[in-house]
PDB file of N, CA and C in Angstrom:
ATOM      1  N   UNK A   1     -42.307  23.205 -38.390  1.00  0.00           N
ATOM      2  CA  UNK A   1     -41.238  22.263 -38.658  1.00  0.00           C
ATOM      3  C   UNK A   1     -40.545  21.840 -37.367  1.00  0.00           C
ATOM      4  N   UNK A   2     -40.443  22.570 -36.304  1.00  0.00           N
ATOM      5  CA  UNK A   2     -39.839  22.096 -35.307  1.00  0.00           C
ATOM      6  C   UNK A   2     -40.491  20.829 -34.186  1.00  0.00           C
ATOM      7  N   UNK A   3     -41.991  21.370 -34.084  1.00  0.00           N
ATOM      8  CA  UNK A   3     -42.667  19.807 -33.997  1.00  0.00           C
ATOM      9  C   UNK A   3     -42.203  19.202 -34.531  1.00  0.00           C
ATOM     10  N   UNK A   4     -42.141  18.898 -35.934  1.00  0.00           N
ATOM     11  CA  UNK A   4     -42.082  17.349 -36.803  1.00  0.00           C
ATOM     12  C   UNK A   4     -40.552  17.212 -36.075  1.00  0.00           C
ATOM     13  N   UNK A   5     -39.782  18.444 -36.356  1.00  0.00           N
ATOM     14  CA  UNK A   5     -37.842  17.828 -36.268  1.00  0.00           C
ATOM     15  C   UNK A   5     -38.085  16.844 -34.913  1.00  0.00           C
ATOM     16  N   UNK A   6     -38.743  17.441 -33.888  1.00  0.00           N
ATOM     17  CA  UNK A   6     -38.347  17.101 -32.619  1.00  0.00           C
ATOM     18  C   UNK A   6     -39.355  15.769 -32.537  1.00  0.00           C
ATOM     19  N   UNK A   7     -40.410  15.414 -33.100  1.00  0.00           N
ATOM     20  CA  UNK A   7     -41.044  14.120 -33.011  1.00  0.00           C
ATOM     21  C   UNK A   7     -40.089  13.074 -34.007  1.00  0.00           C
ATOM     22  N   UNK A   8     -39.332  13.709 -35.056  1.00  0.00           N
ATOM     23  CA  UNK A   8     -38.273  12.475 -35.678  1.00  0.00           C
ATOM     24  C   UNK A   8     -37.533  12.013 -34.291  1.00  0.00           C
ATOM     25  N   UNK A   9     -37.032  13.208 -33.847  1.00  0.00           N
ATOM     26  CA  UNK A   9     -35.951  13.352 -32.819  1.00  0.00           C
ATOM     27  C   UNK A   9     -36.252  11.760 -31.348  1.00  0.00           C
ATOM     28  N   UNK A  10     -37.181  12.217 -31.263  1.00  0.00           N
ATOM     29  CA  UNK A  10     -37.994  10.969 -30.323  1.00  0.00           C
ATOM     30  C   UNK A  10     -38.285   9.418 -31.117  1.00  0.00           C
ATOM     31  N   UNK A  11     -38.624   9.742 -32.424  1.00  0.00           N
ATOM     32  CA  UNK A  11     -38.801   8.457 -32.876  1.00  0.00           C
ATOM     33  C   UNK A  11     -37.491   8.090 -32.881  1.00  0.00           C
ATOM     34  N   UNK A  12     -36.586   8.520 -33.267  1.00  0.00           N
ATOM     35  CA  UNK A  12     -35.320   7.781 -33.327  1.00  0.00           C
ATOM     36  C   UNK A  12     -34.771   7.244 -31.998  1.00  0.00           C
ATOM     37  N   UNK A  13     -34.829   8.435 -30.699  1.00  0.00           N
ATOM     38  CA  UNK A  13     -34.105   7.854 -29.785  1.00  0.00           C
ATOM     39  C   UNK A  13     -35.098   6.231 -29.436  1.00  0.00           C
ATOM     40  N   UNK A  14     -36.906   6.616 -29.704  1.00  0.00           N
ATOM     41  CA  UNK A  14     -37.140   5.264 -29.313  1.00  0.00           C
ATOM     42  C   UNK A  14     -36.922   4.285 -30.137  1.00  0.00           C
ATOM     43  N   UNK A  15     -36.345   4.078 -31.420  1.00  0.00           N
ATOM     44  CA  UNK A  15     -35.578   2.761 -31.725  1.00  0.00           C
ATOM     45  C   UNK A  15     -34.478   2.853 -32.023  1.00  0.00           C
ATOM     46  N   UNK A  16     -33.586   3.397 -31.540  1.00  0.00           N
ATOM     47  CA  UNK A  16     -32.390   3.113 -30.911  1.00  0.00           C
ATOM     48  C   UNK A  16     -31.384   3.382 -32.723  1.00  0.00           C
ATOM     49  N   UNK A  17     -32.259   4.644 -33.156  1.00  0.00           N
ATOM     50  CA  UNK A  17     -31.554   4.965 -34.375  1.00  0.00           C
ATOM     51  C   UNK A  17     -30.720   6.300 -34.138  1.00  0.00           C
ATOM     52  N   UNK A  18     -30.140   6.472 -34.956  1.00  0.00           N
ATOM     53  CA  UNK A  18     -29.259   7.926 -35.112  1.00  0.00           C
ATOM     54  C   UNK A  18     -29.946   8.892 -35.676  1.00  0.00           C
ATOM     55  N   UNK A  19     -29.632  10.433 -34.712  1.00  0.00           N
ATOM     56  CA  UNK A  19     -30.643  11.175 -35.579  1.00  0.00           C
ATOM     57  C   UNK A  19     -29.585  12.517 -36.086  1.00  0.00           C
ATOM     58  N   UNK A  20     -29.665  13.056 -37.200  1.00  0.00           N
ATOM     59  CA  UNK A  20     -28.638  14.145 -37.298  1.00  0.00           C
ATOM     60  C   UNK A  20     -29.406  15.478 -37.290  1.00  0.00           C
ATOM     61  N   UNK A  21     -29.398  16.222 -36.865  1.00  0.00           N
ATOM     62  CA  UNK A  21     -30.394  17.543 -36.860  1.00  0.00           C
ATOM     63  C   UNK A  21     -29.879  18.428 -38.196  1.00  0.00           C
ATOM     64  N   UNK A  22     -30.492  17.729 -39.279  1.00  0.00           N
ATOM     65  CA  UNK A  22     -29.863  18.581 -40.286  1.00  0.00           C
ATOM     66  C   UNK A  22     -30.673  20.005 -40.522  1.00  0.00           C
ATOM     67  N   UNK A  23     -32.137  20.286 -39.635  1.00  0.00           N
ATOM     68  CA  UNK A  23     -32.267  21.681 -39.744  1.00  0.00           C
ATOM     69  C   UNK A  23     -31.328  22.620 -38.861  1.00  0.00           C
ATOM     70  N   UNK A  24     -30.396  22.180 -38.067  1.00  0.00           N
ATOM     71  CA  UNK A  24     -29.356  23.163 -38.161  1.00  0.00           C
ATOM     72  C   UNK A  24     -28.090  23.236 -38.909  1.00  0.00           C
ATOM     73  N   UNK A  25     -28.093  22.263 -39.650  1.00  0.00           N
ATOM     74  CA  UNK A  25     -27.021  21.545 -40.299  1.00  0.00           C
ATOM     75  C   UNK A  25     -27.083  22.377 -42.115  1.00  0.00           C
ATOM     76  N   UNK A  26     -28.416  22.501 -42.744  1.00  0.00           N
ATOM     77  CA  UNK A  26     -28.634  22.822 -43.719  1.00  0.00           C
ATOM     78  C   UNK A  26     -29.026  24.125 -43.798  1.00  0.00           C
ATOM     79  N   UNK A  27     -28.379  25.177 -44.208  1.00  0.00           N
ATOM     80  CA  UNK A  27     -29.044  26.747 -44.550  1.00  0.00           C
ATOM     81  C   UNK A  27     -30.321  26.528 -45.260  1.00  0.00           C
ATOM     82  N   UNK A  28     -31.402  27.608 -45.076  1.00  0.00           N
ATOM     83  CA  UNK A  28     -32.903  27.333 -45.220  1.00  0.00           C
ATOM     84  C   UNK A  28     -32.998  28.589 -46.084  1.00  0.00           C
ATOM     85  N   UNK A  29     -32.244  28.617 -47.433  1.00  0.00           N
ATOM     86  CA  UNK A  29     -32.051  29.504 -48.244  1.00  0.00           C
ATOM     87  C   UNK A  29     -32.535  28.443 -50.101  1.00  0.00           C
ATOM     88  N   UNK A  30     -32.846  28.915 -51.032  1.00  0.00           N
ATOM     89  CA  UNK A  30     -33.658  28.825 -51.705  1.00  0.00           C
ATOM     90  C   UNK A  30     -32.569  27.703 -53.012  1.00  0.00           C
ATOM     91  N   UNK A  31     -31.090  28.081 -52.853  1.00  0.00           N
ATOM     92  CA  UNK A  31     -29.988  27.075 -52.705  1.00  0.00           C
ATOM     93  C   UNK A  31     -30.399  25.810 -52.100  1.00  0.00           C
ATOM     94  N   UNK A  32     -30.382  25.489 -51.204  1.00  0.00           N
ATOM     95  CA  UNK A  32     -31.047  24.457 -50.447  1.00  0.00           C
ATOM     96  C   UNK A  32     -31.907  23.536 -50.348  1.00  0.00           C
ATOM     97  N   UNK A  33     -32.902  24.643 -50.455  1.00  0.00           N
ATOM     98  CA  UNK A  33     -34.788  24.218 -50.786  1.00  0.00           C
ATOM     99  C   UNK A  33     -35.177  24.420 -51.706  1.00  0.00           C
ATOM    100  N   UNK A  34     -36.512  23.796 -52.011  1.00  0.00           N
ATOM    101  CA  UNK A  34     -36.983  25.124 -53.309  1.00  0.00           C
ATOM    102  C   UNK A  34     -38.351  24.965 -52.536  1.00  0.00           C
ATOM    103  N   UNK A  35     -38.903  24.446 -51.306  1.00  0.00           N
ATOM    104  CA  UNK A  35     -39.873  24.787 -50.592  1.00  0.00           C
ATOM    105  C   UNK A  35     -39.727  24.447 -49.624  1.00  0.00           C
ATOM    106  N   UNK A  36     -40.410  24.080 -48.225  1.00  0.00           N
ATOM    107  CA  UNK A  36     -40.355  24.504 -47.066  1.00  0.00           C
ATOM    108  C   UNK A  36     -39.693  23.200 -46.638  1.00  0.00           C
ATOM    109  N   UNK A  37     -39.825  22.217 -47.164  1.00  0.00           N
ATOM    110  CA  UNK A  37     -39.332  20.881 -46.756  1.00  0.00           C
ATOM    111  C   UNK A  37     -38.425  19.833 -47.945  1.00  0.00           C
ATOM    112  N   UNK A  38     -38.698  20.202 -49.130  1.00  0.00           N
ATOM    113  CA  UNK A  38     -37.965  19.581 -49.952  1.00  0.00           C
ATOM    114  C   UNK A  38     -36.506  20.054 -50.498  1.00  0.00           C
ATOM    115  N   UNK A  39     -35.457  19.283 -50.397  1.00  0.00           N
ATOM    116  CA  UNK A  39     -34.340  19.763 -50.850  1.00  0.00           C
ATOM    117  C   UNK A  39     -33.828  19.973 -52.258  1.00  0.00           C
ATOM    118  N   UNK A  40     -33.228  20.704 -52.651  1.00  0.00           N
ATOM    119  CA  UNK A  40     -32.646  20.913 -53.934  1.00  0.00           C
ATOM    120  C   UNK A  40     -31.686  20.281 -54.203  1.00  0.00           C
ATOM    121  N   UNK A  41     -30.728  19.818 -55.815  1.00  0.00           N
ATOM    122  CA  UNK A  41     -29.859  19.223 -56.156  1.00  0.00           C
ATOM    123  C   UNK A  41     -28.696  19.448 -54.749  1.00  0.00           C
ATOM    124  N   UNK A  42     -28.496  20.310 -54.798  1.00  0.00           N
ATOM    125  CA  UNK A  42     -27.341  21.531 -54.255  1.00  0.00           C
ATOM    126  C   UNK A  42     -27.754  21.172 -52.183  1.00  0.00           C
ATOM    127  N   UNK A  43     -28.618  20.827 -52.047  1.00  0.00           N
ATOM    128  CA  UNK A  43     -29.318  20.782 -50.609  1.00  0.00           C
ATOM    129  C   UNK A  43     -29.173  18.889 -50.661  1.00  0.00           C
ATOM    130  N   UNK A  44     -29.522  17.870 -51.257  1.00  0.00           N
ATOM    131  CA  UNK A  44     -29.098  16.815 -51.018  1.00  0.00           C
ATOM    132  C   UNK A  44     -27.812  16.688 -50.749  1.00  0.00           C
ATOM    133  N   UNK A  45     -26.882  17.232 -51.662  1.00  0.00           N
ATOM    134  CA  UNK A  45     -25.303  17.367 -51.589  1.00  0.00           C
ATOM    135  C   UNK A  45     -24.865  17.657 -50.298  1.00  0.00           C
ATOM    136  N   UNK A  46     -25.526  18.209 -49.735  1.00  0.00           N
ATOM    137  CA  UNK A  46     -25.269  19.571 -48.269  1.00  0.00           C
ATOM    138  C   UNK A  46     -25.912  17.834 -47.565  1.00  0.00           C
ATOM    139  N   UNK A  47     -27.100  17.680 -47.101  1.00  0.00           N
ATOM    140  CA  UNK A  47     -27.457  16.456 -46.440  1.00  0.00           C
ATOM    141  C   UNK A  47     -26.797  15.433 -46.688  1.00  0.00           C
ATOM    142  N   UNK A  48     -25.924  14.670 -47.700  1.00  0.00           N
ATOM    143  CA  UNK A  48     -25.251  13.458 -47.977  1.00  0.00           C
ATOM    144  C   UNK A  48     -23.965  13.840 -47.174  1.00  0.00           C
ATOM    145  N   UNK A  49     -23.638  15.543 -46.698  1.00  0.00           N
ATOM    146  CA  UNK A  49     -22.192  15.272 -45.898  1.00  0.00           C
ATOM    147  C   UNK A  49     -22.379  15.453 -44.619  1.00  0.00           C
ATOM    148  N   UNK A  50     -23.886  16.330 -44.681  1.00  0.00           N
ATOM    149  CA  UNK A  50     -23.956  16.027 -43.053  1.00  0.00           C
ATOM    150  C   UNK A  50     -24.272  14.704 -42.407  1.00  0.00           C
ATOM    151  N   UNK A  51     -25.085  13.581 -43.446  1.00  0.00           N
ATOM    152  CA  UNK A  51     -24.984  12.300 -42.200  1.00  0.00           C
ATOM    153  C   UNK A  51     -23.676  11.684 -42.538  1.00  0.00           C
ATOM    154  N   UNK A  52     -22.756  11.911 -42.975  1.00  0.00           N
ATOM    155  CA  UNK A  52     -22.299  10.780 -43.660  1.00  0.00           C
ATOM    156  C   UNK A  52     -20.911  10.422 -42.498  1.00  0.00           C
ATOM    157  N   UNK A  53     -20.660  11.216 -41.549  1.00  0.00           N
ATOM    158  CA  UNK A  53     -20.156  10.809 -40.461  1.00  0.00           C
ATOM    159  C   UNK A  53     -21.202   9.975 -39.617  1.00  0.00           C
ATOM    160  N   UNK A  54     -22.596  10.219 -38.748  1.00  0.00           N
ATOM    161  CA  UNK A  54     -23.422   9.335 -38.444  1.00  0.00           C
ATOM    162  C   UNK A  54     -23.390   7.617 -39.489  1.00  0.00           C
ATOM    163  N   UNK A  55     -23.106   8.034 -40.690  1.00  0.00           N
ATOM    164  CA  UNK A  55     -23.617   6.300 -41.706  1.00  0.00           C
ATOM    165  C   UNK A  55     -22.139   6.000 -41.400  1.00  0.00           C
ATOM    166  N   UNK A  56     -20.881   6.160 -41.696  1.00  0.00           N
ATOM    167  CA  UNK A  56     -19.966   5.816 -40.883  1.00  0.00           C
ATOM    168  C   UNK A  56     -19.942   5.310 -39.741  1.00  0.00           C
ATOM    169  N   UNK A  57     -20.453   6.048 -39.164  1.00  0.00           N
ATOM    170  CA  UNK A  57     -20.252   5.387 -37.512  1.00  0.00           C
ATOM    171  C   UNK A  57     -20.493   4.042 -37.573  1.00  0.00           C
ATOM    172  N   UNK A  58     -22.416   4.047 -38.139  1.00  0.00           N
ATOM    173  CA  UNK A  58     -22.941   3.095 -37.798  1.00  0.00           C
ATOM    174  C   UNK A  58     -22.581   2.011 -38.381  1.00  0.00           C
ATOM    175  N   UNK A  59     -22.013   2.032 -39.734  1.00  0.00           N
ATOM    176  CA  UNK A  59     -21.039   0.821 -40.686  1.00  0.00           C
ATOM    177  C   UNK A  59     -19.881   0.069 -39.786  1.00  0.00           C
ATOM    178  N   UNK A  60     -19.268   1.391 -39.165  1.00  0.00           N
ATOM    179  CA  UNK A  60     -18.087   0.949 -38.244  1.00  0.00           C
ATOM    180  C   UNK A  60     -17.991  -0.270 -36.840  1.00  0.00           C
ATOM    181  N   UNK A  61     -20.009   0.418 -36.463  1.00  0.00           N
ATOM    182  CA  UNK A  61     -20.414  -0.583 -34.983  1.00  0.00           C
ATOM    183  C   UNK A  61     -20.771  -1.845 -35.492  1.00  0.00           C
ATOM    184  N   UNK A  62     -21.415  -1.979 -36.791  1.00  0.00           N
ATOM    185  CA  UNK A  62     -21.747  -3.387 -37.353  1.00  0.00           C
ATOM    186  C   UNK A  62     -20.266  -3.989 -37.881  1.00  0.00           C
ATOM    187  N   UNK A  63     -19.433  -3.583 -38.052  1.00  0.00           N
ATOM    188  CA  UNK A  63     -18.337  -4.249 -38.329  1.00  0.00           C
ATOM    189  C   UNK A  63     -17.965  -4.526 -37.167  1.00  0.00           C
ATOM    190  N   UNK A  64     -17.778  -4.250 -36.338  1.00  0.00           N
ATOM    191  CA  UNK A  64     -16.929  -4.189 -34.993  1.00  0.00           C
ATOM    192  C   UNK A  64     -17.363  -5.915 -34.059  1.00  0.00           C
ATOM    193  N   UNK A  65     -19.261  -5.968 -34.652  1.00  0.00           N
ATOM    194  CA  UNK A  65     -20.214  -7.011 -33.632  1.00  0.00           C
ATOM    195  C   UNK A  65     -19.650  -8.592 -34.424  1.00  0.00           C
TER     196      UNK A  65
END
């Protein structure tokens, strides 16, 4: 998984997107997941607050242009 995190990680900086590292962001407990990559009810909830300062931001810079 850390390959893939860190090749998102690059795709984003090369188009100039936001990236949130939610594998440190999300506990990797069975709450969370219910397998190695897919999230649970309870684990989307957990991901919708970790970007949701990043989707802010970016709402904020398109308002701003």
């Amino acid at each position: 998984m850390a390959l893939y995190n860190e090749a998102q990680r690059e795709r984003a900086a090369k188009a100039g997107a936001r990236y949130v590292p939610l594998d440190a962001m999300i506990p990797r407990t069975l709450d969370s997941f219910f397998d190695d990559c897919h999230f649970t009810d309870a684990g989307n909830a957990l991901v919708a607050r970790a970007i949701l300062p990043a989707v802010a931001e970016s709402l904020r810079e398109r308002l701003r242009r």
